[in-house]
PDB file of N, CA and C in Angstrom:
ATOM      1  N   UNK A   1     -25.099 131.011 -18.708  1.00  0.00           N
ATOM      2  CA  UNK A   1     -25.765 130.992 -17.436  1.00  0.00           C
ATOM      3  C   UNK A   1     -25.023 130.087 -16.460  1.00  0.00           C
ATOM      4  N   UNK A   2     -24.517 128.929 -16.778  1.00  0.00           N
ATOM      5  CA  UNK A   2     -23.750 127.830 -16.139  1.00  0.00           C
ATOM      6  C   UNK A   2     -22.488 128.340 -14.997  1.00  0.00           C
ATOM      7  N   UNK A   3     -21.907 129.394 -16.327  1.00  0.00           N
ATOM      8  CA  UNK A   3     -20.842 130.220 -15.840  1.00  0.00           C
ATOM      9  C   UNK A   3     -20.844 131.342 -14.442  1.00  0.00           C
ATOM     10  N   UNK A   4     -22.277 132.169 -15.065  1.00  0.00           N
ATOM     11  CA  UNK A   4     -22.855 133.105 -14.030  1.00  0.00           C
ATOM     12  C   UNK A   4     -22.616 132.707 -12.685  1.00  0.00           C
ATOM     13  N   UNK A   5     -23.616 131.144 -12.748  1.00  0.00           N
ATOM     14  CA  UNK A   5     -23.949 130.424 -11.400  1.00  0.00           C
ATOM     15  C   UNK A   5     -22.687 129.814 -10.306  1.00  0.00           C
ATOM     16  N   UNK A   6     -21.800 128.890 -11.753  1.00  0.00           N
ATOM     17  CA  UNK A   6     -20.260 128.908 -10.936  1.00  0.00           C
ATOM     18  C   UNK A   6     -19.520 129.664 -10.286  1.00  0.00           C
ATOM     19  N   UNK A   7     -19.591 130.591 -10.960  1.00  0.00           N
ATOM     20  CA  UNK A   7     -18.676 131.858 -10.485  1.00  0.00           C
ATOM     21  C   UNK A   7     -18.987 133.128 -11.103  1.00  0.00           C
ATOM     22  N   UNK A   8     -19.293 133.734 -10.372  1.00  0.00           N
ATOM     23  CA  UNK A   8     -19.889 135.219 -11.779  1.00  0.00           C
ATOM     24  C   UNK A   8     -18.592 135.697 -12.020  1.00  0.00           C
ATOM     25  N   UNK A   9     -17.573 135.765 -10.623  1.00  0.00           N
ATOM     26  CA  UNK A   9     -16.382 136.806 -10.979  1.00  0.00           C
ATOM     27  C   UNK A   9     -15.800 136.560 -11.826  1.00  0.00           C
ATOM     28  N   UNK A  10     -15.203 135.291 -12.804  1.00  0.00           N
ATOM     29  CA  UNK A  10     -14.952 134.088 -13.126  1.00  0.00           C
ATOM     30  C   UNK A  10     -15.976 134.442 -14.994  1.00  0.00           C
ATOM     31  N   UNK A  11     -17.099 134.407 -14.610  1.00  0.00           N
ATOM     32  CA  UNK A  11     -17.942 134.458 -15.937  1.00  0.00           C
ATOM     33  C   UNK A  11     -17.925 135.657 -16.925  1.00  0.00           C
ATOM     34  N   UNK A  12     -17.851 135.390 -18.118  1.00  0.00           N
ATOM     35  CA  UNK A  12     -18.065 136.424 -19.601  1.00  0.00           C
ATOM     36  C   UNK A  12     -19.210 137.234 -19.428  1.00  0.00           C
ATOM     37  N   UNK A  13     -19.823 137.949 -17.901  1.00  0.00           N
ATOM     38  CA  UNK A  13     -20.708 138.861 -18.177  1.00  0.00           C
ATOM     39  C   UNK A  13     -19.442 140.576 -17.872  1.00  0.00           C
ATOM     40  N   UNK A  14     -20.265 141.602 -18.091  1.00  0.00           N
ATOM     41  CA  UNK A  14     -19.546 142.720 -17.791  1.00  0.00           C
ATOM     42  C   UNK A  14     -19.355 143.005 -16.567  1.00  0.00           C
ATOM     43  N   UNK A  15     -18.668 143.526 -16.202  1.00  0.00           N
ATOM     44  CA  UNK A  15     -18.197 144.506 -14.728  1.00  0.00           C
ATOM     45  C   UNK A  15     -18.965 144.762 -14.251  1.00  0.00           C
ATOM     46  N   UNK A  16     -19.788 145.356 -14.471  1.00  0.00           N
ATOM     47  CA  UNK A  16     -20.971 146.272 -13.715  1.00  0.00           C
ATOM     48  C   UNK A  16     -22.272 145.426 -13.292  1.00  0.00           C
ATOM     49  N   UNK A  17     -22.391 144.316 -14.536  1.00  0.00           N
ATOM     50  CA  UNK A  17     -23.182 142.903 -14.078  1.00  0.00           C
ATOM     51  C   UNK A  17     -22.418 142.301 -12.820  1.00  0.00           C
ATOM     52  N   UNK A  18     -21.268 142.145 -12.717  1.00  0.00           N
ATOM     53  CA  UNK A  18     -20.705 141.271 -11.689  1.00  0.00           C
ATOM     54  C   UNK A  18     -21.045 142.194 -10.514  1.00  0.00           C
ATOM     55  N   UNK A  19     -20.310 143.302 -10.525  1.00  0.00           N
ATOM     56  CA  UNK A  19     -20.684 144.311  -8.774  1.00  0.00           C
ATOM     57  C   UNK A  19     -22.083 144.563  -8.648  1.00  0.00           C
ATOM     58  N   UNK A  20     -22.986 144.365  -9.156  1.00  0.00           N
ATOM     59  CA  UNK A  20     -24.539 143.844  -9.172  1.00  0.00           C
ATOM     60  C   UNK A  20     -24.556 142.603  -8.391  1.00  0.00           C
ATOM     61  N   UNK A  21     -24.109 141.779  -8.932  1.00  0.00           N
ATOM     62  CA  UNK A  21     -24.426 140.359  -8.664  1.00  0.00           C
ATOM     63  C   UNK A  21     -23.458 139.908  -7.104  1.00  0.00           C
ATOM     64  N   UNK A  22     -22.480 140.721  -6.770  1.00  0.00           N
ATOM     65  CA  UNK A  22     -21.979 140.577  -5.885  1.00  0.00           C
ATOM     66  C   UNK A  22     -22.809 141.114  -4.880  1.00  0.00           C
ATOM     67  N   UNK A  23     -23.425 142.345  -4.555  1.00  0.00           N
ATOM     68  CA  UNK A  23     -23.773 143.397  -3.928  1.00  0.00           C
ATOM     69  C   UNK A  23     -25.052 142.132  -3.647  1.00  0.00           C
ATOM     70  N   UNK A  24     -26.059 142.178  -4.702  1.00  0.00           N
ATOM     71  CA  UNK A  24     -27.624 140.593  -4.212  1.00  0.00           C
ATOM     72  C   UNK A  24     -27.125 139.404  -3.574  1.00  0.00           C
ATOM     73  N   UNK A  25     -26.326 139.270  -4.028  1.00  0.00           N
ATOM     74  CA  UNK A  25     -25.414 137.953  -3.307  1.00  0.00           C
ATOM     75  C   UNK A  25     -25.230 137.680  -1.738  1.00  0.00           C
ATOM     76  N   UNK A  26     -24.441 139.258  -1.673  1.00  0.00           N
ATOM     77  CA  UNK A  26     -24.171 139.323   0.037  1.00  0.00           C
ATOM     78  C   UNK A  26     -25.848 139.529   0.857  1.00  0.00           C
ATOM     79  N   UNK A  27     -26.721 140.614   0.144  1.00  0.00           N
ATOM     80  CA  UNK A  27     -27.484 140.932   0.335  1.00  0.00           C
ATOM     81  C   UNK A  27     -28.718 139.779   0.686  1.00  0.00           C
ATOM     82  N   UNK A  28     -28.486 138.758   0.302  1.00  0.00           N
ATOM     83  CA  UNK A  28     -29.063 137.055   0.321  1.00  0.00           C
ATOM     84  C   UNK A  28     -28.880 136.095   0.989  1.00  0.00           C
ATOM     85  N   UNK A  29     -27.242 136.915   0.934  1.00  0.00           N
ATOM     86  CA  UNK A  29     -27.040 135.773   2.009  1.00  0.00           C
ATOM     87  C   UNK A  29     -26.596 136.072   3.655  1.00  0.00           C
ATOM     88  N   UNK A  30     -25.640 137.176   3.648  1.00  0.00           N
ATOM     89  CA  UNK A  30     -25.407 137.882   5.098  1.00  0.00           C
ATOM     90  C   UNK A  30     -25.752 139.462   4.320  1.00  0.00           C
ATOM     91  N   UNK A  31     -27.309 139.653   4.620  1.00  0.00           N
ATOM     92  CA  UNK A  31     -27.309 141.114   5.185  1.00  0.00           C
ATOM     93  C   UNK A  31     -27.113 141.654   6.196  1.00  0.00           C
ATOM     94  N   UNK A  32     -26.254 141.264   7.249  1.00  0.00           N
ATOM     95  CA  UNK A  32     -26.786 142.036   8.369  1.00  0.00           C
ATOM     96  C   UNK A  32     -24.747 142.543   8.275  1.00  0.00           C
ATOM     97  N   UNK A  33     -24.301 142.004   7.427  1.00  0.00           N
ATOM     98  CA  UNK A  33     -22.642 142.138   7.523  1.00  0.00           C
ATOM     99  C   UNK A  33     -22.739 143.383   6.070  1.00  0.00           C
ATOM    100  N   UNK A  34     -23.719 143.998   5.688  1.00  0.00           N
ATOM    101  CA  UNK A  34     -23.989 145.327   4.919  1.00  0.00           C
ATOM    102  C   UNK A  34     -23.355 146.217   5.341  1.00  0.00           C
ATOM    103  N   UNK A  35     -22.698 146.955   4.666  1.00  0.00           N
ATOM    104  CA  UNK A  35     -21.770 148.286   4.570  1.00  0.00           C
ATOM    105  C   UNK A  35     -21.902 149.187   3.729  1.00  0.00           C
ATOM    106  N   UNK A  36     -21.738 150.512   4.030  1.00  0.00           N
ATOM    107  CA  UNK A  36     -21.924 151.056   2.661  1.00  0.00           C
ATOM    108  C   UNK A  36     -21.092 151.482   1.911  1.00  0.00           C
ATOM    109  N   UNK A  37     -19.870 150.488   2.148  1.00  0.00           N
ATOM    110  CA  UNK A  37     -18.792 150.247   0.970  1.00  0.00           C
ATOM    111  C   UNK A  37     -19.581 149.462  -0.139  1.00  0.00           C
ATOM    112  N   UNK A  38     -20.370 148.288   0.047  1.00  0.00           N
ATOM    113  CA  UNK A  38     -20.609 147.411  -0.686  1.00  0.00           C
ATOM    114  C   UNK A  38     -21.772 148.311  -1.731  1.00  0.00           C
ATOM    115  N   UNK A  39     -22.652 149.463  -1.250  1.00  0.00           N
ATOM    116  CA  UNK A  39     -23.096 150.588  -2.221  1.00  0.00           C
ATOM    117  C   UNK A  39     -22.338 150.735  -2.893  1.00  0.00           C
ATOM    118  N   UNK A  40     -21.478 151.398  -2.476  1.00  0.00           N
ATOM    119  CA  UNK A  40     -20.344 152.588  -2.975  1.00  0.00           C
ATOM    120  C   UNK A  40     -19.579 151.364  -4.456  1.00  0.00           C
ATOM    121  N   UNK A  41     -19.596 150.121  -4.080  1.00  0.00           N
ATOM    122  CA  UNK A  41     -18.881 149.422  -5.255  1.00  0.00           C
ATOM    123  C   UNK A  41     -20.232 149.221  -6.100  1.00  0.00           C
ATOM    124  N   UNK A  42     -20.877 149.301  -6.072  1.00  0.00           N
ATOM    125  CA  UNK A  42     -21.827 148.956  -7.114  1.00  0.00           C
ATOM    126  C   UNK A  42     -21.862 150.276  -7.657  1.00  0.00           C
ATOM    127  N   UNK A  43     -22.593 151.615  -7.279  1.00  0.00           N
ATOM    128  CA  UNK A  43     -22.026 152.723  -7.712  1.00  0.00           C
ATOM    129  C   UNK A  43     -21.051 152.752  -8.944  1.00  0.00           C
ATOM    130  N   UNK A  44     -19.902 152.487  -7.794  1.00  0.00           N
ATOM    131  CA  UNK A  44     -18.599 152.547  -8.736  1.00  0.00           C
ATOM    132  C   UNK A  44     -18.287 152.479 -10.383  1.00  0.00           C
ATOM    133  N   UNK A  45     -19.162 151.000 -10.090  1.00  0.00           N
ATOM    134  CA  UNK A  45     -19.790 150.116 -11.411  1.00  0.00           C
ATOM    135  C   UNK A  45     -20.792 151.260 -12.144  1.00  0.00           C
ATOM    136  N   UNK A  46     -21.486 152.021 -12.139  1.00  0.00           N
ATOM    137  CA  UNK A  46     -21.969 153.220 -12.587  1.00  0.00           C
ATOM    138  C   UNK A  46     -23.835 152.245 -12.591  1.00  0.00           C
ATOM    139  N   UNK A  47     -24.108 151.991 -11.254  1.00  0.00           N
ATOM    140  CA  UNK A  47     -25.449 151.209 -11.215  1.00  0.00           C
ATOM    141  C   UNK A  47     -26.085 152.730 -10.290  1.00  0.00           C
ATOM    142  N   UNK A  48     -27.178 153.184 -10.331  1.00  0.00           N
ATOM    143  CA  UNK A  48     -27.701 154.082  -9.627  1.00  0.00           C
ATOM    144  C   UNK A  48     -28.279 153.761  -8.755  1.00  0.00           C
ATOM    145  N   UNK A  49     -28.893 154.870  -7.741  1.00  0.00           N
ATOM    146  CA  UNK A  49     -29.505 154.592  -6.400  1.00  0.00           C
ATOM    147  C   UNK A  49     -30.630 153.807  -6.777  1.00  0.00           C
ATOM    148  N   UNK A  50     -31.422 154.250  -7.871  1.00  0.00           N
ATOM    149  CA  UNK A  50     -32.921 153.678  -7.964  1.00  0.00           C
ATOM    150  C   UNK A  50     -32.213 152.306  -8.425  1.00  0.00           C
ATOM    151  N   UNK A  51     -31.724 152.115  -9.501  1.00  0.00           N
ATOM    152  CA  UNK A  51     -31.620 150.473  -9.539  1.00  0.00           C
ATOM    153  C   UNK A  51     -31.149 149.528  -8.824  1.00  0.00           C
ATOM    154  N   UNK A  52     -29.694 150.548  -7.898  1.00  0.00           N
ATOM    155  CA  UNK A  52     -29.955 149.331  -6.476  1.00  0.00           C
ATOM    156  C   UNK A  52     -31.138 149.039  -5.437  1.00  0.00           C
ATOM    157  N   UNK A  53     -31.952 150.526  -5.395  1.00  0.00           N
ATOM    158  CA  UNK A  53     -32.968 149.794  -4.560  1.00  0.00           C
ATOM    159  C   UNK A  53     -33.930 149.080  -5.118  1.00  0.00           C
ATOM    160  N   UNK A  54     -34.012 149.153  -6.520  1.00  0.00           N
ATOM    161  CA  UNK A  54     -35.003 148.500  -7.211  1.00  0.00           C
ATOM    162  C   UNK A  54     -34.369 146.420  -6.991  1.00  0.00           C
ATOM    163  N   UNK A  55     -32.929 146.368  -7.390  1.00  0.00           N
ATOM    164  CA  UNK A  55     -31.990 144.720  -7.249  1.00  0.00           C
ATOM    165  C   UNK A  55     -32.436 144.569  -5.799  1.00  0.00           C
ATOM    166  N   UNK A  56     -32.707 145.523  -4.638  1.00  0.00           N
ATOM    167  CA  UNK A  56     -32.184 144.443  -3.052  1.00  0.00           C
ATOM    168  C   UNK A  56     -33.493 144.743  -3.200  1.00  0.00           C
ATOM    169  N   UNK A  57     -34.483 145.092  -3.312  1.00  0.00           N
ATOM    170  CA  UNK A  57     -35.988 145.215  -3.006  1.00  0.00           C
ATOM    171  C   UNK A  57     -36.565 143.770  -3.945  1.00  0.00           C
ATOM    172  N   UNK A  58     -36.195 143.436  -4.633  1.00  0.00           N
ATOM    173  CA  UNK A  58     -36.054 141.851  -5.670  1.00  0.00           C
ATOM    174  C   UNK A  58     -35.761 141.081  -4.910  1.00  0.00           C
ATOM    175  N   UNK A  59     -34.227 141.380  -4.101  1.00  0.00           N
ATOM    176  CA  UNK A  59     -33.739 139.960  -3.706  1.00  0.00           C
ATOM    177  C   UNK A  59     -34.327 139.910  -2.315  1.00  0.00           C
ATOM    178  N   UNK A  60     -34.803 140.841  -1.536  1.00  0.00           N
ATOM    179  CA  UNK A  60     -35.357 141.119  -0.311  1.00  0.00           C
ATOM    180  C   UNK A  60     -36.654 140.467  -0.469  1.00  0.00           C
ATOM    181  N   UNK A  61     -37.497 140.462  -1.669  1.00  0.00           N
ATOM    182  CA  UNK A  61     -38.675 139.695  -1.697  1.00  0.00           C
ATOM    183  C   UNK A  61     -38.383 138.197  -1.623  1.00  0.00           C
ATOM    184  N   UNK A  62     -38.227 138.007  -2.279  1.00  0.00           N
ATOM    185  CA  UNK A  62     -37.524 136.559  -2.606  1.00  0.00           C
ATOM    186  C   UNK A  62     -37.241 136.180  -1.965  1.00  0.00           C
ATOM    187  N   UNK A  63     -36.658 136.484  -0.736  1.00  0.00           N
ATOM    188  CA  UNK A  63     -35.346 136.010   0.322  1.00  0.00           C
ATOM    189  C   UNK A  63     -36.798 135.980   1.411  1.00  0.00           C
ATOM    190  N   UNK A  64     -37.614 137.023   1.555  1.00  0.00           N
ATOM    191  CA  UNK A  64     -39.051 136.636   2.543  1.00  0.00           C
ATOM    192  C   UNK A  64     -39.734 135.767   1.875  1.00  0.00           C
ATOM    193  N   UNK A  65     -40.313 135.694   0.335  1.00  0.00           N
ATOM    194  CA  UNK A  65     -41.231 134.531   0.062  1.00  0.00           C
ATOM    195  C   UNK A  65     -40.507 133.087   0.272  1.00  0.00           C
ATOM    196  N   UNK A  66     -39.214 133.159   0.355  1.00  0.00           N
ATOM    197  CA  UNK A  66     -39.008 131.314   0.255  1.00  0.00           C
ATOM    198  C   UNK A  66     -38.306 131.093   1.843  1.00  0.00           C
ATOM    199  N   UNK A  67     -38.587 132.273   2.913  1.00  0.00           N
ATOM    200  CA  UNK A  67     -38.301 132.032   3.779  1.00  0.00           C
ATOM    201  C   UNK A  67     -39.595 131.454   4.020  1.00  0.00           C
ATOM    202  N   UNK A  68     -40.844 132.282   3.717  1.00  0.00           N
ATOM    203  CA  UNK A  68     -42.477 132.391   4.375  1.00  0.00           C
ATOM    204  C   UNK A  68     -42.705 130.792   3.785  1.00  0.00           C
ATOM    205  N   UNK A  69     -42.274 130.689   2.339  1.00  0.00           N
ATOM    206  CA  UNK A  69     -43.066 129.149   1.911  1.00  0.00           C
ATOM    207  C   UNK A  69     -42.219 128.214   2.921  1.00  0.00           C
ATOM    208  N   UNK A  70     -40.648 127.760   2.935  1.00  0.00           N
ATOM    209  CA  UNK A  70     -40.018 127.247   3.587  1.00  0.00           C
ATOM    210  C   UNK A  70     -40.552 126.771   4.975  1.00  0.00           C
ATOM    211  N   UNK A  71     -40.975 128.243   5.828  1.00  0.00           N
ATOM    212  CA  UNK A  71     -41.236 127.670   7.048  1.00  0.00           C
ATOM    213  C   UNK A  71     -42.987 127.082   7.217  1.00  0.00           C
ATOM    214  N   UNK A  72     -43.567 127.555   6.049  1.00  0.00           N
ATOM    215  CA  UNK A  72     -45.358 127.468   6.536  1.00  0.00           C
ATOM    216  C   UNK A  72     -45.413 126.010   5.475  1.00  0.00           C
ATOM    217  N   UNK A  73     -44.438 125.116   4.839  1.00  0.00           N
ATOM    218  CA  UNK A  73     -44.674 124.062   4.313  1.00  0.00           C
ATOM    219  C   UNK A  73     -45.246 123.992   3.089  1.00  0.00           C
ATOM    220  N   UNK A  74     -44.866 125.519   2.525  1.00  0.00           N
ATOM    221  CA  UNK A  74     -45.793 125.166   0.907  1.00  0.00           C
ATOM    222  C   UNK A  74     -44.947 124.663  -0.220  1.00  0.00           C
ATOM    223  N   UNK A  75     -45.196 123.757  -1.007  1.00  0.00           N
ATOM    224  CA  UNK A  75     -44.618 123.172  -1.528  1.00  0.00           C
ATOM    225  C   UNK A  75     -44.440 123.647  -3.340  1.00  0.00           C
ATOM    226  N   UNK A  76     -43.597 123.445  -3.998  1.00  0.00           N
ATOM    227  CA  UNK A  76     -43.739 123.943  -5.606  1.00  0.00           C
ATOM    228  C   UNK A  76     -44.738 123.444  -5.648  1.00  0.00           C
ATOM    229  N   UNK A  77     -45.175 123.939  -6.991  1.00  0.00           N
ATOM    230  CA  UNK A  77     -46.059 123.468  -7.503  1.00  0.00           C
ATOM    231  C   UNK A  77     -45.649 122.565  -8.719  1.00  0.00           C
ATOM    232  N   UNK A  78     -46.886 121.527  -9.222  1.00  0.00           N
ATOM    233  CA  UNK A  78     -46.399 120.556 -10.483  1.00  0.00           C
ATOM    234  C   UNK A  78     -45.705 121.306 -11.422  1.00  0.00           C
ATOM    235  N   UNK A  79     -45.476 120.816 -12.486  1.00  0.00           N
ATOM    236  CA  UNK A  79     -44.610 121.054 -13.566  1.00  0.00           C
ATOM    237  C   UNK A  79     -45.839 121.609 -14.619  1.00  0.00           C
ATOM    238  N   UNK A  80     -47.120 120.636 -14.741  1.00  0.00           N
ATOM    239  CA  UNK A  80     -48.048 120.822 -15.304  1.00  0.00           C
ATOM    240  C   UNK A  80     -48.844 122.480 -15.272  1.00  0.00           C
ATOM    241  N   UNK A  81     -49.288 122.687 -13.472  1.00  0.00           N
ATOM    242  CA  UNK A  81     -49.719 123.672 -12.989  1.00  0.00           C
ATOM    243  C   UNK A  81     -48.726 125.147 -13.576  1.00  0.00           C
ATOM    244  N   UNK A  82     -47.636 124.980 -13.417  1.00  0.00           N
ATOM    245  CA  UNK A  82     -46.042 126.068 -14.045  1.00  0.00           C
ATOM    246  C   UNK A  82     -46.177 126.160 -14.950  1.00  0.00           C
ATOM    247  N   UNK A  83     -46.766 125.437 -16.087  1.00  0.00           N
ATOM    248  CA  UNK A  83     -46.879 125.383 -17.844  1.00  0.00           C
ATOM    249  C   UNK A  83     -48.516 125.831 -17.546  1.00  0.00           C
ATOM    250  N   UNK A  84     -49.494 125.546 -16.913  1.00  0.00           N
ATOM    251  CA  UNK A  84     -50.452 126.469 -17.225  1.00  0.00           C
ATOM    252  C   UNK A  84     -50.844 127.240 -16.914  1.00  0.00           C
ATOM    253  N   UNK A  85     -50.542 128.035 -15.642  1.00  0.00           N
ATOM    254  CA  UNK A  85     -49.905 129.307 -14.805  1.00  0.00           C
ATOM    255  C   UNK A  85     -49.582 130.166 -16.026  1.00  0.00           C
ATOM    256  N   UNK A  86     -48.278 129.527 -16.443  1.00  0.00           N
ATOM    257  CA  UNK A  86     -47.360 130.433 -17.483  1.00  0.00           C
ATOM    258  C   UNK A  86     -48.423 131.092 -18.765  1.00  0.00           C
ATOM    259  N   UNK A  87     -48.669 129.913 -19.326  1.00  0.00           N
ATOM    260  CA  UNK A  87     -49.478 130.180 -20.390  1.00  0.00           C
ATOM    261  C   UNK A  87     -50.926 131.667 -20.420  1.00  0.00           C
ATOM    262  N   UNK A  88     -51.059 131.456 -18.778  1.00  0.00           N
ATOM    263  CA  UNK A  88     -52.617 132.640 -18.321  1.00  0.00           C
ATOM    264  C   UNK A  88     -51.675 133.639 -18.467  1.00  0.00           C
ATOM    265  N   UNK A  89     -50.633 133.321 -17.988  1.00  0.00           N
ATOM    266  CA  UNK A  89     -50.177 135.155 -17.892  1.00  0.00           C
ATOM    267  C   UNK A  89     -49.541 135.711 -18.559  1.00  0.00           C
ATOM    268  N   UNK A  90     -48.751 134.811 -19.897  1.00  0.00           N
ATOM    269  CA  UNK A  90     -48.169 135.345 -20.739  1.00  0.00           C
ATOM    270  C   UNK A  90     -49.337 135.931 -21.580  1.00  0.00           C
ATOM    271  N   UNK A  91     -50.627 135.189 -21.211  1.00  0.00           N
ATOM    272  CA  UNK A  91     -52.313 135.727 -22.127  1.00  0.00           C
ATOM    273  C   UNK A  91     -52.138 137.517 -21.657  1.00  0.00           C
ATOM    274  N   UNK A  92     -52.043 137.382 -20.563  1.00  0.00           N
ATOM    275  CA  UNK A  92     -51.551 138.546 -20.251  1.00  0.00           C
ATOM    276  C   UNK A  92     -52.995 138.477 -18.719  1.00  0.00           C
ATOM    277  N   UNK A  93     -52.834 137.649 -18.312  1.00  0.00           N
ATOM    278  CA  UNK A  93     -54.007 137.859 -17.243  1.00  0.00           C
ATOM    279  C   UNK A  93     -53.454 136.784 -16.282  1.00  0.00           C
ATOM    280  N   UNK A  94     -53.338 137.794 -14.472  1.00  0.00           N
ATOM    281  CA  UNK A  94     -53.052 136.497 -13.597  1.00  0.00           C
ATOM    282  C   UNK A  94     -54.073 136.029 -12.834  1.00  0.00           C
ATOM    283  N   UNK A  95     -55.634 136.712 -13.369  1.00  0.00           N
ATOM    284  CA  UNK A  95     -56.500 135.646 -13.128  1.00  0.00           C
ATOM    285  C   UNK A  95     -57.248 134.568 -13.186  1.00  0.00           C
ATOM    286  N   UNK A  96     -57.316 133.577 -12.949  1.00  0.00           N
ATOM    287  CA  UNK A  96     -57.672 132.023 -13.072  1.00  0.00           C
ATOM    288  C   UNK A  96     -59.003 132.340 -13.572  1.00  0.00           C
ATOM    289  N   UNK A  97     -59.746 133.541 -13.662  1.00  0.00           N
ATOM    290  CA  UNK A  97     -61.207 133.338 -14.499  1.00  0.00           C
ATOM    291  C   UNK A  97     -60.772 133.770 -15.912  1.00  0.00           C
TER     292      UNK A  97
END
């Protein structure tokens, strides 16, 4: 994982993981510099239409929730609250009753 984060191009995952990880990357950080070369290489990589829209529809959430918490001041939560969060829903329930 260390590796991933340093450098994916660089890291022991496969090809097709990396033009994935390149494609969310840009997509995270300058979407608006999107092309649809940068499809066409993930493609390439033999990733399909549904699973790229399924990766930027991921990183597209993500990229609005920690814009939305960021600007409206919500803060993580404890470490405690994350361990018992976790625990309800691995129960298999994300309701607090």
């Amino acid at each position: 994982m260390q590796a991933i984060l340093a450098d994916p191009d660089a890291s022991p995952i496969p090809e097709n993981e990396k033009a994935l990880l390149r494609l969310v990357k840009k997509a995270a950080t300058v979407s608006s510099t999107m092309v649809h070369a940068d499809l066409d290489a993930a493609r390439a990589a033999g990733w399909t239409d549904e699973a790229l829209y399924d990766a930027l529809t991921v990183v597209s959430l993500f990229r609005f929730y920690n814009t939305w918490c960021d600007s409206n001041g919500v803060h993580a939560m404890p470490e405690e609250s994350n361990r018992k969060s976790g625990k309800r829903i691995a129960g298999g329930s994300y309701s607090l009753e």
